[in-house]
PDB file of N, CA and C in Angstrom:
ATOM      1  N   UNK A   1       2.656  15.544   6.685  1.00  0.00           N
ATOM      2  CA  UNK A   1       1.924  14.653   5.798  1.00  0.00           C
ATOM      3  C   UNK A   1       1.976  13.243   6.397  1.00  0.00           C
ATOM      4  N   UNK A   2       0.553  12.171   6.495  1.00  0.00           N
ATOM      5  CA  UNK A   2       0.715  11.252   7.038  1.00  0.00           C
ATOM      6  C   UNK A   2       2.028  10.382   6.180  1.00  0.00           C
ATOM      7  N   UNK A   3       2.252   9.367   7.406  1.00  0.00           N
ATOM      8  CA  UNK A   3       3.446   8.453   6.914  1.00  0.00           C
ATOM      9  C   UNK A   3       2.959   7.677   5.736  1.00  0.00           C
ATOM     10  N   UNK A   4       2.090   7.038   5.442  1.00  0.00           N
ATOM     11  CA  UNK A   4       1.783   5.948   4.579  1.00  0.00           C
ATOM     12  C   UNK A   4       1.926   6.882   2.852  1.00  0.00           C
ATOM     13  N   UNK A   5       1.187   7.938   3.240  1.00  0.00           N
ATOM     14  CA  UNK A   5       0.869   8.825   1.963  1.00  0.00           C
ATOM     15  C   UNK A   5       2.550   9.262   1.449  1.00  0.00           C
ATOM     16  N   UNK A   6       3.478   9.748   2.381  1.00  0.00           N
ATOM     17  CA  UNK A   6       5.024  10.142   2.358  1.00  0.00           C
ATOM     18  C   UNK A   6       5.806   9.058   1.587  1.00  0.00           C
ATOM     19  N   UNK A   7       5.704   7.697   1.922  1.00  0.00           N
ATOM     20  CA  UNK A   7       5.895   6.801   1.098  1.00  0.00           C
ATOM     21  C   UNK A   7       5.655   6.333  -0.198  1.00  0.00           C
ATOM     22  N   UNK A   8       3.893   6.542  -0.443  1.00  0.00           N
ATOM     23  CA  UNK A   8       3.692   6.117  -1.575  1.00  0.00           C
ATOM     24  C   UNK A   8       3.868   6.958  -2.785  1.00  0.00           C
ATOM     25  N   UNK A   9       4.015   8.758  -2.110  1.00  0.00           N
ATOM     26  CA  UNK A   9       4.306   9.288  -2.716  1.00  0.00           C
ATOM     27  C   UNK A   9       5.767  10.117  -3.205  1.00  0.00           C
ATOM     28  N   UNK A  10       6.567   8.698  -2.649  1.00  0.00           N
ATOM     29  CA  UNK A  10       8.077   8.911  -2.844  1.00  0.00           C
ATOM     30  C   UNK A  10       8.433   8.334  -4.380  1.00  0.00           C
ATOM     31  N   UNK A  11       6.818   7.427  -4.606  1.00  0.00           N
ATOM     32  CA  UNK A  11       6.847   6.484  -5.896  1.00  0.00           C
ATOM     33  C   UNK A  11       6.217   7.155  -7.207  1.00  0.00           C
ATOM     34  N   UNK A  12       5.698   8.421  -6.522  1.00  0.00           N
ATOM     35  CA  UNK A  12       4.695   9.107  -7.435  1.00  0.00           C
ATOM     36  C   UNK A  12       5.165   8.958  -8.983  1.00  0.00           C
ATOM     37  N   UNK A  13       6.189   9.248  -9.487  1.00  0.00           N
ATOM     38  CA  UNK A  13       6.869   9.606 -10.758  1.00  0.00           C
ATOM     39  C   UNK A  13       6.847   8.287 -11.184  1.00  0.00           C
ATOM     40  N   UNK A  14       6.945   6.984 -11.038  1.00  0.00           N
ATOM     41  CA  UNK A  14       7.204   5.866 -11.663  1.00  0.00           C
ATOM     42  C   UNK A  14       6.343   5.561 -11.273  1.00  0.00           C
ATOM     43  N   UNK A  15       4.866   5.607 -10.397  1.00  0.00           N
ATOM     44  CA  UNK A  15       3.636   4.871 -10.738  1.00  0.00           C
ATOM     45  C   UNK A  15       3.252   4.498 -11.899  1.00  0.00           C
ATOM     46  N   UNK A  16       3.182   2.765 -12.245  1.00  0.00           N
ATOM     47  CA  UNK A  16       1.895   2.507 -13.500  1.00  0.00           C
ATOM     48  C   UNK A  16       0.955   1.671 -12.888  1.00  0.00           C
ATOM     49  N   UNK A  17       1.865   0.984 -11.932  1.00  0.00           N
ATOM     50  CA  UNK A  17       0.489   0.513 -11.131  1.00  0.00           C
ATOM     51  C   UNK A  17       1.342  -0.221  -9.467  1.00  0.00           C
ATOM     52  N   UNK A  18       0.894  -0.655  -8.800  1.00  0.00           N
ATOM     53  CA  UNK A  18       1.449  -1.311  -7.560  1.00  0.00           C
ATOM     54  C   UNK A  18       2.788  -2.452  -7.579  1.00  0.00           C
ATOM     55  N   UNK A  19       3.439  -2.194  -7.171  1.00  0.00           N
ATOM     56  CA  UNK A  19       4.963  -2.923  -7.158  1.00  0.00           C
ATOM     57  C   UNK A  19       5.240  -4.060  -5.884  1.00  0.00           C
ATOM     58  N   UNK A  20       5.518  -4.769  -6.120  1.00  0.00           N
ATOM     59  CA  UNK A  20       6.461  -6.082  -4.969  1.00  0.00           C
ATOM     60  C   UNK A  20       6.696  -4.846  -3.957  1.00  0.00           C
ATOM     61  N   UNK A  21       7.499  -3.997  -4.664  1.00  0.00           N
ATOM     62  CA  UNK A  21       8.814  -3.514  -3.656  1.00  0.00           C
ATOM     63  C   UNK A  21       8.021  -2.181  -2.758  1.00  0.00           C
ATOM     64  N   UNK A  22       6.808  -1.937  -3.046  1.00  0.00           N
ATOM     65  CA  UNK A  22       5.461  -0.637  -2.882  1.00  0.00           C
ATOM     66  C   UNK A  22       4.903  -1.596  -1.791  1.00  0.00           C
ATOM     67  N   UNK A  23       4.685  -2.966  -1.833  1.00  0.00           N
ATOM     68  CA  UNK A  23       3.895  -3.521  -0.709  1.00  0.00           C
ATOM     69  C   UNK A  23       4.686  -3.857   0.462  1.00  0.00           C
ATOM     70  N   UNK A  24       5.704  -4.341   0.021  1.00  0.00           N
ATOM     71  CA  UNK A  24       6.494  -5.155   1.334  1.00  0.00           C
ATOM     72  C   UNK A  24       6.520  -3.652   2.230  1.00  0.00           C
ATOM     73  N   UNK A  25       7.001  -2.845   1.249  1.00  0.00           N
ATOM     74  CA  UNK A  25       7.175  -0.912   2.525  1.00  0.00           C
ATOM     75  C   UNK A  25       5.797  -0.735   2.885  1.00  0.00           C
ATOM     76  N   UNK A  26       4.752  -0.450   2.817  1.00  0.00           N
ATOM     77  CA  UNK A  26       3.800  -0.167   3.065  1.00  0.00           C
ATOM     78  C   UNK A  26       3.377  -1.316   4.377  1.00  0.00           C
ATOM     79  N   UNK A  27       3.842  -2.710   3.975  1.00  0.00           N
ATOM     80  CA  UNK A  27       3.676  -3.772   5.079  1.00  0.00           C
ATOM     81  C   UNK A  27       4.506  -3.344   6.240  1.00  0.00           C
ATOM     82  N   UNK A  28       5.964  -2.832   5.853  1.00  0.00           N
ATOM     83  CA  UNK A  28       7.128  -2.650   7.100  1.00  0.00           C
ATOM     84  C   UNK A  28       6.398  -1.367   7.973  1.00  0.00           C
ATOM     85  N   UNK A  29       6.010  -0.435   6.812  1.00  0.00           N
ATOM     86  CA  UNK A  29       5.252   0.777   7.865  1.00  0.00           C
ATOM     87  C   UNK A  29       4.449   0.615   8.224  1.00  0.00           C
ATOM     88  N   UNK A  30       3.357   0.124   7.830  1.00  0.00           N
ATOM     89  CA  UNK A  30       2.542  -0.466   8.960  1.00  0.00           C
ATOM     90  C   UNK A  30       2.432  -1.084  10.190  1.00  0.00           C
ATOM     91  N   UNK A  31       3.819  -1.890  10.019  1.00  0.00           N
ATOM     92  CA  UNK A  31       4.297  -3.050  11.401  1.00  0.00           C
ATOM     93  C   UNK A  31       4.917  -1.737  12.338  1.00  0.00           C
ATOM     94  N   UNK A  32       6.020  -0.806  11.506  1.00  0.00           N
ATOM     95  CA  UNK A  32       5.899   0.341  12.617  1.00  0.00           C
ATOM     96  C   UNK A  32       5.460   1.523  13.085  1.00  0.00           C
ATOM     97  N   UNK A  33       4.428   1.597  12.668  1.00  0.00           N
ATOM     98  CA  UNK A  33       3.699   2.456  12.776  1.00  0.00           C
ATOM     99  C   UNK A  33       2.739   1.797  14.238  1.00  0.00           C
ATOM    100  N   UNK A  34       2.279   0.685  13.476  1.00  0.00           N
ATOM    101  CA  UNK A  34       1.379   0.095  14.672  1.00  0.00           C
ATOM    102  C   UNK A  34       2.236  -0.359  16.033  1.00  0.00           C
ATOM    103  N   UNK A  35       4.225  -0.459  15.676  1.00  0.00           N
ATOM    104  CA  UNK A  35       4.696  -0.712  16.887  1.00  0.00           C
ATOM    105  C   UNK A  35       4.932   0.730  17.979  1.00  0.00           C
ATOM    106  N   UNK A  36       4.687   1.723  17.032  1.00  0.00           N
ATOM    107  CA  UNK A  36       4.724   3.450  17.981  1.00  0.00           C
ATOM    108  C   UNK A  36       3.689   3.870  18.289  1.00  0.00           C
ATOM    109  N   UNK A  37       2.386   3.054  18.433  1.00  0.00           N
ATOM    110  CA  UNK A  37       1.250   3.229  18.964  1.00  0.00           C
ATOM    111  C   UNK A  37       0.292   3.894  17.777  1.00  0.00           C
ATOM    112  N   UNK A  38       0.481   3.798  16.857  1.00  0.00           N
ATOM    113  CA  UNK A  38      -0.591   4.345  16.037  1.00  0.00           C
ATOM    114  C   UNK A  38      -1.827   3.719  15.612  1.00  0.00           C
ATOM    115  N   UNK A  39      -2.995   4.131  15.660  1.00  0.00           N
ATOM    116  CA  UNK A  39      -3.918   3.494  15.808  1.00  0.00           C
ATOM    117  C   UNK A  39      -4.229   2.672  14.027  1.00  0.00           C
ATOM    118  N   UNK A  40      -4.920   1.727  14.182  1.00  0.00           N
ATOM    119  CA  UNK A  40      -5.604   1.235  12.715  1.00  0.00           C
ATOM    120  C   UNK A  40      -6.400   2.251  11.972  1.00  0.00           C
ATOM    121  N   UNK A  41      -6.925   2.433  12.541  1.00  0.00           N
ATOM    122  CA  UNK A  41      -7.853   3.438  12.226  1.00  0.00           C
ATOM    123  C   UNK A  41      -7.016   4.993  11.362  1.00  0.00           C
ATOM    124  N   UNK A  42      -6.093   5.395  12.244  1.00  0.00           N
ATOM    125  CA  UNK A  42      -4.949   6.131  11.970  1.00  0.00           C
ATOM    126  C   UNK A  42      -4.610   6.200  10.853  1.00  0.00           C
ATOM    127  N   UNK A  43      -4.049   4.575  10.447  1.00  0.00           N
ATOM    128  CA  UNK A  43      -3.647   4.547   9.212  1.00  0.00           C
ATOM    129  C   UNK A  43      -4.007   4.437   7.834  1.00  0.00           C
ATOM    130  N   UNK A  44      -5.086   3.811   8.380  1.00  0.00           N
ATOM    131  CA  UNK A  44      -5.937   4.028   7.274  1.00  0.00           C
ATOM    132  C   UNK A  44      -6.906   4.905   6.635  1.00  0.00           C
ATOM    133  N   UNK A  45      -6.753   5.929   7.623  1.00  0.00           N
ATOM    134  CA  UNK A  45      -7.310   7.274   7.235  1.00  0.00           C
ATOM    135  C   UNK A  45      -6.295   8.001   6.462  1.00  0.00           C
ATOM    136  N   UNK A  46      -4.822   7.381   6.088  1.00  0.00           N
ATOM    137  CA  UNK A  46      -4.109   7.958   5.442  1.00  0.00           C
ATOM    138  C   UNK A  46      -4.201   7.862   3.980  1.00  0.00           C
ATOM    139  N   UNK A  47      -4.677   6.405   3.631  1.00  0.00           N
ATOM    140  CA  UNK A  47      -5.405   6.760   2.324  1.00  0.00           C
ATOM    141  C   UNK A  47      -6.625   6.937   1.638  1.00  0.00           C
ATOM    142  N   UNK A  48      -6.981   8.284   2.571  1.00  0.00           N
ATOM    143  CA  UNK A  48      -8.503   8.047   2.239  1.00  0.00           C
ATOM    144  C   UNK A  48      -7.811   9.635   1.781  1.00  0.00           C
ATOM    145  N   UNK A  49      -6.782  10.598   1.422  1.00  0.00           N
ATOM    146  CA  UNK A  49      -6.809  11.318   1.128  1.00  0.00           C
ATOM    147  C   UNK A  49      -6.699  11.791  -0.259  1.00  0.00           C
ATOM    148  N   UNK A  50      -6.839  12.695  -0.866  1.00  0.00           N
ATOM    149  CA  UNK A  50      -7.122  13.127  -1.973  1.00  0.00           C
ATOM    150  C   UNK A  50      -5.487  12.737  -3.205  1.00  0.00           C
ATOM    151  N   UNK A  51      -5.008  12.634  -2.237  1.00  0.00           N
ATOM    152  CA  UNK A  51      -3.348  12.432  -3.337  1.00  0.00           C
ATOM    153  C   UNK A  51      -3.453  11.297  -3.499  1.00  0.00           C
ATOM    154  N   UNK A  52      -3.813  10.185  -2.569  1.00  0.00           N
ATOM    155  CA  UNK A  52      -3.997   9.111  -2.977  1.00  0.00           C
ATOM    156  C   UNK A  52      -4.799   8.531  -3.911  1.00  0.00           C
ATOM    157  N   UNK A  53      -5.915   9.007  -3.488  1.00  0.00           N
ATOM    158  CA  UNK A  53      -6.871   8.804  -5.113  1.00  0.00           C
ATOM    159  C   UNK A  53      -6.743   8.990  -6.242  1.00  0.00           C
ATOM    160  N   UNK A  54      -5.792  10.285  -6.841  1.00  0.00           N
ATOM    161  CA  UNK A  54      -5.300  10.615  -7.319  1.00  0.00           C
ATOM    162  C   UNK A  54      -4.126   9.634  -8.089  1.00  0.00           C
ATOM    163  N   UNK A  55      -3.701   9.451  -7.385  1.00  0.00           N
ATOM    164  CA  UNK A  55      -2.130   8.446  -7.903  1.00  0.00           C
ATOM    165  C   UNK A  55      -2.897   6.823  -7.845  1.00  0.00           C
ATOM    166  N   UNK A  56      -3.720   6.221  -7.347  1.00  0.00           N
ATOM    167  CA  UNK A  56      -3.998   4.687  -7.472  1.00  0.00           C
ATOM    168  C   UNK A  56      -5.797   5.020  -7.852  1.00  0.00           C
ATOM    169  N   UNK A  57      -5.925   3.397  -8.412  1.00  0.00           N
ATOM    170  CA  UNK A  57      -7.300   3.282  -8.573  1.00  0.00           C
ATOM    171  C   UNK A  57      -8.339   2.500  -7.629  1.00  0.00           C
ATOM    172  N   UNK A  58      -9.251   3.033  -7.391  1.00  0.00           N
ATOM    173  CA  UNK A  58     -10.347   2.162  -6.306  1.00  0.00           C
ATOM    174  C   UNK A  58      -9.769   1.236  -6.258  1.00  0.00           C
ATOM    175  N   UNK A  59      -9.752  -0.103  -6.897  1.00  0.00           N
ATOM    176  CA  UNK A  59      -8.877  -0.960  -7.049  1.00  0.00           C
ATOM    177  C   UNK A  59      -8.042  -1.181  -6.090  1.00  0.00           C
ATOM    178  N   UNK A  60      -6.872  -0.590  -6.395  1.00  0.00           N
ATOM    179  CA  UNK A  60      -5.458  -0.674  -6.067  1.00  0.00           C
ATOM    180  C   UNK A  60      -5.835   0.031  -4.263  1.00  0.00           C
ATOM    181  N   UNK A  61      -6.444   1.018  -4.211  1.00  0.00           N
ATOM    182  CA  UNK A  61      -6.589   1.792  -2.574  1.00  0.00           C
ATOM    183  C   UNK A  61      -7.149   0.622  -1.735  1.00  0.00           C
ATOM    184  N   UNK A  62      -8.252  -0.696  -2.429  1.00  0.00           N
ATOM    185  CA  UNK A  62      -8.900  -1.717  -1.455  1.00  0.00           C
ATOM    186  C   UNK A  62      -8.042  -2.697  -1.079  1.00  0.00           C
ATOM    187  N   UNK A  63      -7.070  -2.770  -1.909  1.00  0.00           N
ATOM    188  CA  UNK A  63      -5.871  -3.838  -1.825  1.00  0.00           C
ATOM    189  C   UNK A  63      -4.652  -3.036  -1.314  1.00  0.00           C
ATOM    190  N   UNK A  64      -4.474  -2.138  -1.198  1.00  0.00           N
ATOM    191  CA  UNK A  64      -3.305  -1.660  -0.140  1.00  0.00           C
ATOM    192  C   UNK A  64      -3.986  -1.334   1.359  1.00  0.00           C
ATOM    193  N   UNK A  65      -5.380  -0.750   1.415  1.00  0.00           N
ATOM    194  CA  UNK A  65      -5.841  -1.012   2.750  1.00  0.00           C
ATOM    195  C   UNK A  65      -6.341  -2.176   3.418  1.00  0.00           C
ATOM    196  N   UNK A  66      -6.528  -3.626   2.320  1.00  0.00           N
ATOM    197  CA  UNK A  66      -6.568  -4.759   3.152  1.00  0.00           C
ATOM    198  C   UNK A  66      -4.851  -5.083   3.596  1.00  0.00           C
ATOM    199  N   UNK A  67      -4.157  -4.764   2.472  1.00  0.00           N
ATOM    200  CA  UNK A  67      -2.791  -4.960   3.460  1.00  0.00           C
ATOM    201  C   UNK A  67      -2.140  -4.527   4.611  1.00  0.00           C
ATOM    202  N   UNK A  68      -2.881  -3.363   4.488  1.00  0.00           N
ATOM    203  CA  UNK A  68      -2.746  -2.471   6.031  1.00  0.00           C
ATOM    204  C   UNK A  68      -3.335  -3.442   6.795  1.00  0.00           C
ATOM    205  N   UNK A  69      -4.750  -3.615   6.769  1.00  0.00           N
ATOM    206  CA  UNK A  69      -5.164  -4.584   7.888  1.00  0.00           C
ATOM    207  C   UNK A  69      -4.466  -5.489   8.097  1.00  0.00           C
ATOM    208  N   UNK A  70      -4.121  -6.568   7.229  1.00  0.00           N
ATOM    209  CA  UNK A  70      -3.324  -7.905   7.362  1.00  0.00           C
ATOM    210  C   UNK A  70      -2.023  -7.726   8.600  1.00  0.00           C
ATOM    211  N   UNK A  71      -1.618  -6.646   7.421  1.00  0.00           N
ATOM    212  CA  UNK A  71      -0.198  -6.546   8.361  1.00  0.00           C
ATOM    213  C   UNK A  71      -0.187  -5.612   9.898  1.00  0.00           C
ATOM    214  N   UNK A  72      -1.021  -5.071   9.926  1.00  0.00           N
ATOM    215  CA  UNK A  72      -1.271  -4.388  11.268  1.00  0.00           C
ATOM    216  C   UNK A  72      -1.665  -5.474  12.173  1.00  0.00           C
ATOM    217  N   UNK A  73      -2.216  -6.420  11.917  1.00  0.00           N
ATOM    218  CA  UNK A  73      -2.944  -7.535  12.515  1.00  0.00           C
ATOM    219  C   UNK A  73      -2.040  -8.539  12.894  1.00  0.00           C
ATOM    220  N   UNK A  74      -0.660  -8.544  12.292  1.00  0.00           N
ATOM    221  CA  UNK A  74      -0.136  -9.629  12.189  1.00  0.00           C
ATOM    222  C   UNK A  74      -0.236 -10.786  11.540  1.00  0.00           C
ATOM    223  N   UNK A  75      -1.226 -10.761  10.497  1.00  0.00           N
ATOM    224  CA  UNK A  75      -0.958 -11.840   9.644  1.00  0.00           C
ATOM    225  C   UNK A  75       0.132 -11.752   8.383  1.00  0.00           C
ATOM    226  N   UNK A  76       0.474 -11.080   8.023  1.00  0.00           N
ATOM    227  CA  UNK A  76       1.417 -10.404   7.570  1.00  0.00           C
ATOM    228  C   UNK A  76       2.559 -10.054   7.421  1.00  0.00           C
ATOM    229  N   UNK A  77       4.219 -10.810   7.353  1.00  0.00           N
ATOM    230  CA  UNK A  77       4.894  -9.836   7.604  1.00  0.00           C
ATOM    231  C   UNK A  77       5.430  -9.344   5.867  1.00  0.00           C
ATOM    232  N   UNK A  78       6.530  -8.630   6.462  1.00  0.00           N
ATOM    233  CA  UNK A  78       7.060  -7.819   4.893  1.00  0.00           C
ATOM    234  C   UNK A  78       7.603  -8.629   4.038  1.00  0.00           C
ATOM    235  N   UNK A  79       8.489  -9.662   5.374  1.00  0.00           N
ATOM    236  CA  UNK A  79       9.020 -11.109   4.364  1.00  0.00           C
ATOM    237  C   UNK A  79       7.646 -11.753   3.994  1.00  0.00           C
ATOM    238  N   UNK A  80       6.746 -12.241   4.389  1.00  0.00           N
ATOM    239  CA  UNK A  80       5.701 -12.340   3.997  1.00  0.00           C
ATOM    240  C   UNK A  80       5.287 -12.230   2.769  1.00  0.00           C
ATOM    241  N   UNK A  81       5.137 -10.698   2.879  1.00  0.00           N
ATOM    242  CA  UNK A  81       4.302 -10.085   1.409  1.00  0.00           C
ATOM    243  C   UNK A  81       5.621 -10.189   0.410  1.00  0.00           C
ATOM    244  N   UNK A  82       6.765 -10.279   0.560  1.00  0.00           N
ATOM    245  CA  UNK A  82       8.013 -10.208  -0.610  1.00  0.00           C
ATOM    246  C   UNK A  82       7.869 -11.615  -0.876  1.00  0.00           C
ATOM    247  N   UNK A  83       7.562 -13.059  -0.737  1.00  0.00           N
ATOM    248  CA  UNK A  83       8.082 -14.063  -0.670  1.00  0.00           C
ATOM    249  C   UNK A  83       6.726 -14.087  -1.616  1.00  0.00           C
ATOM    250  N   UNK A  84       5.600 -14.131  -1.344  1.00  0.00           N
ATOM    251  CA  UNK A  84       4.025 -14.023  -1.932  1.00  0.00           C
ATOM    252  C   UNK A  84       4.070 -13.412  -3.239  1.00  0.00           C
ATOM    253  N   UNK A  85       4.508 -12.201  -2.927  1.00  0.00           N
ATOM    254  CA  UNK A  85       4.049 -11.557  -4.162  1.00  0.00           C
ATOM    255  C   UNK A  85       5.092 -11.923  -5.282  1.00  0.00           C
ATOM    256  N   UNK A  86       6.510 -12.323  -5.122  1.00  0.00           N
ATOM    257  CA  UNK A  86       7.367 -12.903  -5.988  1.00  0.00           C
ATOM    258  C   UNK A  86       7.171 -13.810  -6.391  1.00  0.00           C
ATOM    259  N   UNK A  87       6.503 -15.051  -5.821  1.00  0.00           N
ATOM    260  CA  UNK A  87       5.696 -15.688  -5.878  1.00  0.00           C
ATOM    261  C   UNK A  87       4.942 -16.028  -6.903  1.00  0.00           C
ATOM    262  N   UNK A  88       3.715 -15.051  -6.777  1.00  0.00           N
ATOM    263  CA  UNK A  88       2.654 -15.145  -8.066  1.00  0.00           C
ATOM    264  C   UNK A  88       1.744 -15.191  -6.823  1.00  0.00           C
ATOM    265  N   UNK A  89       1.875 -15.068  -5.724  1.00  0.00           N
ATOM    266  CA  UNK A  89       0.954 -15.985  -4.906  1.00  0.00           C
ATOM    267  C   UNK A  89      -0.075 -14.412  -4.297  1.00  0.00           C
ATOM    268  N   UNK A  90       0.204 -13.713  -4.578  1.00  0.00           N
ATOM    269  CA  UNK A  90      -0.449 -12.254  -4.351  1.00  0.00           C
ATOM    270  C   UNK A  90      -1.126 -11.389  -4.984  1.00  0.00           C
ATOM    271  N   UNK A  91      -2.580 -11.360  -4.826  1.00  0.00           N
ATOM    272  CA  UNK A  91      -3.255 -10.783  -6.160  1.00  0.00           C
ATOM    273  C   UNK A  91      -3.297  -9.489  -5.868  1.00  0.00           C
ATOM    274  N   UNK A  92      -1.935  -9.226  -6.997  1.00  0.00           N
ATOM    275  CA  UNK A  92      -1.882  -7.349  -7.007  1.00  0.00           C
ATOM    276  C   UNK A  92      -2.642  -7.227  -8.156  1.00  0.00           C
ATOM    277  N   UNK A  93      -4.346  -6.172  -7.738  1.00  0.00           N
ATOM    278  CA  UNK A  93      -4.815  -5.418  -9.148  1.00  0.00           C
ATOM    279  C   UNK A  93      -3.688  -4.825 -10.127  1.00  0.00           C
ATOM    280  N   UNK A  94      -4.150  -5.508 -11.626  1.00  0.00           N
ATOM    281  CA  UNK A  94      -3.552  -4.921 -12.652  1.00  0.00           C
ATOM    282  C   UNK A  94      -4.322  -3.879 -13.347  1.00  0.00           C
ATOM    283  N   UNK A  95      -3.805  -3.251 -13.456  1.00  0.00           N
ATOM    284  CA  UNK A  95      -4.300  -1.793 -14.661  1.00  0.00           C
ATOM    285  C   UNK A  95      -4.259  -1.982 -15.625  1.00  0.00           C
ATOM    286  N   UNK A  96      -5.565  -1.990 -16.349  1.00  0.00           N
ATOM    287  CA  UNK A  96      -5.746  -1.998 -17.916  1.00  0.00           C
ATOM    288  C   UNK A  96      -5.009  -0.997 -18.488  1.00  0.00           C
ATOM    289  N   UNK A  97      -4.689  -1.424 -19.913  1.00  0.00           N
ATOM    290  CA  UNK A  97      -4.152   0.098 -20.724  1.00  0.00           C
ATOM    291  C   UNK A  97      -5.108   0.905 -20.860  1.00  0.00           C
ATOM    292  N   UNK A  98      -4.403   2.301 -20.486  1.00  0.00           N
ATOM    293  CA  UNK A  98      -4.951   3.410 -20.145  1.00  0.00           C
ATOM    294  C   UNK A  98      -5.869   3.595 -19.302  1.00  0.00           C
ATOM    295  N   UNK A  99      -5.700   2.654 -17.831  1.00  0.00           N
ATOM    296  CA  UNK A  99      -6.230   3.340 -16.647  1.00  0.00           C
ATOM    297  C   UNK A  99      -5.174   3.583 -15.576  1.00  0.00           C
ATOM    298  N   UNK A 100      -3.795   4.207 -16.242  1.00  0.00           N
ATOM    299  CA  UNK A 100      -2.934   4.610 -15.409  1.00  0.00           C
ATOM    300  C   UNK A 100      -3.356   6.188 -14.698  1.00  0.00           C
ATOM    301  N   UNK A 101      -3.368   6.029 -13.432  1.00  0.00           N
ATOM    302  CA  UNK A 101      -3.703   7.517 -12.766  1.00  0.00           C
ATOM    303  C   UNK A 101      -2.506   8.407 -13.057  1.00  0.00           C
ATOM    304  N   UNK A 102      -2.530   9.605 -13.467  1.00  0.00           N
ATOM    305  CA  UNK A 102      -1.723  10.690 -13.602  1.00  0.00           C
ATOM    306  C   UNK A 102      -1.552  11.510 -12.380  1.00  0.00           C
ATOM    307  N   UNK A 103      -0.248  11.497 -11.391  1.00  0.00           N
ATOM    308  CA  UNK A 103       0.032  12.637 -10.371  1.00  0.00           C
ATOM    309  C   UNK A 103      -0.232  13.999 -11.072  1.00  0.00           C
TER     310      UNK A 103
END
């Protein structure tokens, strides 16, 4: 199972919506993923799969794959996204009541 999907779906059971602590990992795997040669493209074909859709909303999948970009790119790091998003300074989509996705 790709890496990105292995992760997010380590969170499956306590999904209500995207977490501080869901981005900064998704930022760190990305940084190594892209440092073991894996392509962009690669990774982001990891959430184009069906579990993912499943567990997040359009929403939430456009804003974890611009973070892929960011942080694959290097604009990005994990301290980065932890310092931001604690912050306030990080616009994580919020989920209305009752548009929590069900695993």
């Amino acid at each position: 199972m790709p890496a990105v999907i292995l992760l997010l779906l380590s969170w499956a059971p306590a999904l209500a919506e995207v977490t501080c602590d869901q981005l900064v990992a998704i930022s760190h795997k990305t940084i190594s993923l892209r440092n073991d040669g894996v392509s962009l493209s690669r990774v982001l074909e990891d959430t184009e799969g069906k579990e993912m859709k499943q567990l997040f909303t359009p929403i939430e999948l456009d804003f974890i794959r611009l973070l892929i970009r960011e942080s694959f790119m290097g604009a990005y790091s994990p301290f980065d996204v932890k310092e931001a998003c604690e912050d306030g300074r990080l616009a994580i989509p919020v989920r209305k009541s009752g548009a929590a996705k069900k695993p």
